[in-house]
N, C-alpha and C. Protein backbone atom coordinates (compact mmCIF):
# COMPACT_ATOMS: atom_id res chain seq x y z
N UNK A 1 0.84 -1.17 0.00
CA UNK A 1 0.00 0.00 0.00
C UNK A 1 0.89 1.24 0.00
N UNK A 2 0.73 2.48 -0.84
CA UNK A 2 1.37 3.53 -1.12
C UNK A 2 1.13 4.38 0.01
N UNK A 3 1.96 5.22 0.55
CA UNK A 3 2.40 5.84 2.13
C UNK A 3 1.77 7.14 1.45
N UNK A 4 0.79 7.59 1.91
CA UNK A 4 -0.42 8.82 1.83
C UNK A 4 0.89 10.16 1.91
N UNK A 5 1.56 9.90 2.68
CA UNK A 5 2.39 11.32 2.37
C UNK A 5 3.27 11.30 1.44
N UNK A 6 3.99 9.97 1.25
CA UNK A 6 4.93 9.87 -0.33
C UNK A 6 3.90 10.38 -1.44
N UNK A 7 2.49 10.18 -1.32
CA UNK A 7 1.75 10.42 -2.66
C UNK A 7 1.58 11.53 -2.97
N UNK A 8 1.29 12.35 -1.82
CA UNK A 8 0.63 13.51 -1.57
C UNK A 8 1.88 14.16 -2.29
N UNK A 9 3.01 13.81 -2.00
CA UNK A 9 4.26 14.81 -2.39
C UNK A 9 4.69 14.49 -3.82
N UNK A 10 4.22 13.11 -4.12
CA UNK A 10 4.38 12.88 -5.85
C UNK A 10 3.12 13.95 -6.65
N UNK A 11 1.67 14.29 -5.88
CA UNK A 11 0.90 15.18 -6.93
C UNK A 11 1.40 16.87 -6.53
N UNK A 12 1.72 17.14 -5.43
CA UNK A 12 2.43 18.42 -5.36
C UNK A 12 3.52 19.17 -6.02
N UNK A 13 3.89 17.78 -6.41
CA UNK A 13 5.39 17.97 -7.29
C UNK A 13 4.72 18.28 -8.88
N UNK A 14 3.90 17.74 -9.58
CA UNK A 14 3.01 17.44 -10.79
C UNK A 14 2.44 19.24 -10.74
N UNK A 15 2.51 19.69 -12.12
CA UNK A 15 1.46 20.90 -12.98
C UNK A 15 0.40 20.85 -13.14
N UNK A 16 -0.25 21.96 -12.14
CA UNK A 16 -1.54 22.38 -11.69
C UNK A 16 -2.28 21.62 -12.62
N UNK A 17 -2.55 21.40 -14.05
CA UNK A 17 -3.44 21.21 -15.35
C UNK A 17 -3.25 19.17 -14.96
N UNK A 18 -2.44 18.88 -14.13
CA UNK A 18 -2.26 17.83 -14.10
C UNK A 18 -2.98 17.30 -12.65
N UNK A 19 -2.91 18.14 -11.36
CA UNK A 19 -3.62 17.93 -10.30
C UNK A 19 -4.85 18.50 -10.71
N UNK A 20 -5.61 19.02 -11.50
CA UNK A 20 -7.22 18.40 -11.55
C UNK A 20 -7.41 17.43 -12.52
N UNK A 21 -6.39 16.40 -13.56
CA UNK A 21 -6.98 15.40 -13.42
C UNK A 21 -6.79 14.40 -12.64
N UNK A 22 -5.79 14.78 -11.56
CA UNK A 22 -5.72 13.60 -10.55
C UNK A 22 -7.75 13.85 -9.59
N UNK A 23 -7.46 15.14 -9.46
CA UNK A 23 -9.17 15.57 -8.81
C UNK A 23 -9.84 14.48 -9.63
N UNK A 24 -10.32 14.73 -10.53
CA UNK A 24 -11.49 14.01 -11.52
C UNK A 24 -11.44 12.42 -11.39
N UNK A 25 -10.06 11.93 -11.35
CA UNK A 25 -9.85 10.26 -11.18
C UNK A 25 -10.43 10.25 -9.86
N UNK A 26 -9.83 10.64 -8.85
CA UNK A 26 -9.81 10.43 -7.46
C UNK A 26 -11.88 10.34 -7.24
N UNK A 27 -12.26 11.22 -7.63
CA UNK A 27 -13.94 11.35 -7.58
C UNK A 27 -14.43 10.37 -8.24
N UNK A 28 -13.72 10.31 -9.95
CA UNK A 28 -14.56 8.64 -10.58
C UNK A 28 -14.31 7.61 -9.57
N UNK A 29 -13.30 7.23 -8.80
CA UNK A 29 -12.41 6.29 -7.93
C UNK A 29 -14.00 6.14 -7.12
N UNK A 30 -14.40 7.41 -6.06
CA UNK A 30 -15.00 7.26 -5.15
C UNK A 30 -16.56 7.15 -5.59
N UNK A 31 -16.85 7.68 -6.73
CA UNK A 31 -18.23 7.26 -7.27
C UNK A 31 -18.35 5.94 -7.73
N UNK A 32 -17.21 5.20 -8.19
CA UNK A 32 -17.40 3.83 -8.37
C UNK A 32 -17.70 3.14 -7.40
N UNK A 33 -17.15 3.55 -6.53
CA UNK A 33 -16.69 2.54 -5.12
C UNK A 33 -18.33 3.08 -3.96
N UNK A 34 -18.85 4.25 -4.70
CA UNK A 34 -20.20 4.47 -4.01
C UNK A 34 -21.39 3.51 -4.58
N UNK A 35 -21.12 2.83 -6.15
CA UNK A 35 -22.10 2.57 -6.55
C UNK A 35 -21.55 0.97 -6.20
N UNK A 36 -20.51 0.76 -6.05
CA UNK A 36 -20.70 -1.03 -5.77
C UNK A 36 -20.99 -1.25 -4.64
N UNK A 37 -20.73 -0.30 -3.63
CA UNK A 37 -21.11 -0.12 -1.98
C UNK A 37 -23.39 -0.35 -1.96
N UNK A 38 -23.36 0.37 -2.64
CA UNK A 38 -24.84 0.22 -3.11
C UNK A 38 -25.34 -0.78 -3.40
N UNK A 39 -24.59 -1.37 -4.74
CA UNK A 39 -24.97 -2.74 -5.00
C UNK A 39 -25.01 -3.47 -4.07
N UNK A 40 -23.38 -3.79 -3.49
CA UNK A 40 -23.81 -4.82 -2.27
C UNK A 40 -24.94 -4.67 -1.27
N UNK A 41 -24.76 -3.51 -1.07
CA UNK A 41 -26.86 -3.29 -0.22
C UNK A 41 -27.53 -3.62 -0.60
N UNK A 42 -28.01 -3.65 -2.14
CA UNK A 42 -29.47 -3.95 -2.30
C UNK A 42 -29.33 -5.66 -2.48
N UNK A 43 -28.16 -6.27 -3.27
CA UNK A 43 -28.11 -7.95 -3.16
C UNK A 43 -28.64 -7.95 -2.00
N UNK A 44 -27.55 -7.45 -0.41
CA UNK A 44 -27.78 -8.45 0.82
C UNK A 44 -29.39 -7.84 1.61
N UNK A 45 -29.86 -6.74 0.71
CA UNK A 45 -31.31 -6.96 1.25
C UNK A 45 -32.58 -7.71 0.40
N UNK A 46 -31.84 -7.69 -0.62
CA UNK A 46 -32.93 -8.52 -1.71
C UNK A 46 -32.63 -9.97 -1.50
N UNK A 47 -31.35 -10.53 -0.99
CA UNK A 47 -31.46 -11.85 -0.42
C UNK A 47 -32.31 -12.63 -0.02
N UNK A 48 -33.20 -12.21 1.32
CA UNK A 48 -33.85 -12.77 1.95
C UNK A 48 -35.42 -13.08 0.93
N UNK A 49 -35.69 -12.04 0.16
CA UNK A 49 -36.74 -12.04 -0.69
C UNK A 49 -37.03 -13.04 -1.39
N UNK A 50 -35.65 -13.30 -1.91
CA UNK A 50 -35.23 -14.36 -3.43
C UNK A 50 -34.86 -15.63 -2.33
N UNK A 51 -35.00 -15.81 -0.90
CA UNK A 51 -34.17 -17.15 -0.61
C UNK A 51 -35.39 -18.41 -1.39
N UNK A 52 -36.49 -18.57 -1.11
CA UNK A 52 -37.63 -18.57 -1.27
C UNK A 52 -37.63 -19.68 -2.85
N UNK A 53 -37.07 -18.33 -3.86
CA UNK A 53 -37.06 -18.80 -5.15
C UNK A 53 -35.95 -19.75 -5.58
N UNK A 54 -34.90 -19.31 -4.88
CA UNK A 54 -33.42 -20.03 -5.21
C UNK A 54 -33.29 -21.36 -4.32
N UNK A 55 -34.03 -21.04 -3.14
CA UNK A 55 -33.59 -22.78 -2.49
C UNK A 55 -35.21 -23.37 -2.19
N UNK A 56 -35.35 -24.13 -3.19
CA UNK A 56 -36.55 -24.89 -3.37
C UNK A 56 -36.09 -26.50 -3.62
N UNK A 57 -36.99 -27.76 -4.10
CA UNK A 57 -36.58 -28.93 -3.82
C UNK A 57 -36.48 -28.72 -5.51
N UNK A 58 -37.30 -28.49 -6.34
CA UNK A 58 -37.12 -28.80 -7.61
C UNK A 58 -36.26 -27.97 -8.70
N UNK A 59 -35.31 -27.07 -7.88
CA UNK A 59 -33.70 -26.90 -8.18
C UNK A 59 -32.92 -28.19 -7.55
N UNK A 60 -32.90 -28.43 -6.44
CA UNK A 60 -31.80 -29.20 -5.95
C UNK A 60 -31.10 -29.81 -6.83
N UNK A 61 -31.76 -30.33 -7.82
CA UNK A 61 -30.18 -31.41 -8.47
C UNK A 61 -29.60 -30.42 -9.55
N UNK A 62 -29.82 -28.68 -9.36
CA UNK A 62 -28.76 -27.78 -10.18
C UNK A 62 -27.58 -28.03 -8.89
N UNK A 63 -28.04 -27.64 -7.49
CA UNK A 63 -26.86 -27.56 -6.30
C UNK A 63 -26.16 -28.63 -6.65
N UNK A 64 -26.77 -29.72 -6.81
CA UNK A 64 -25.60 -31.27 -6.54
C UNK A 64 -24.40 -30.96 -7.96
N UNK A 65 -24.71 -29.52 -9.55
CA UNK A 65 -23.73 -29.91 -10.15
C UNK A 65 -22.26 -29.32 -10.39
């Protein structure tokens, strides 16, 4: 894992026109990471909904393959 102050001093060192596209990555970075954070919410609440459909007797012999 990269040491937050070595980094900080690699974009300080970098031309202004170059630290806002580190800005713009850094935000796609955290909007991605907002929308899979999401996803995993709605799977582990839609889980319980779908247990119902997914574990029944006349799937079972998909589990056994």
């Amino acid at each position: 894992m990269t040491n937050t102050k070595a980094l900080l001093k690699k974009i300080e060192a970098l031309p202004e026109e170059r630290i806002s596209e580190i800005e713009d990555f850094v935000e796609f970075i955290a909007g991605r990471e907002q929308e899979r954070s999401t996803t995993r919410a709605a799977n582990a609440a839609s889980a319980p909904a779908f247990a119902a459909v997914w574990s029944n007797p006349e799937d079972d012999v998909y589990d056994a393959a």
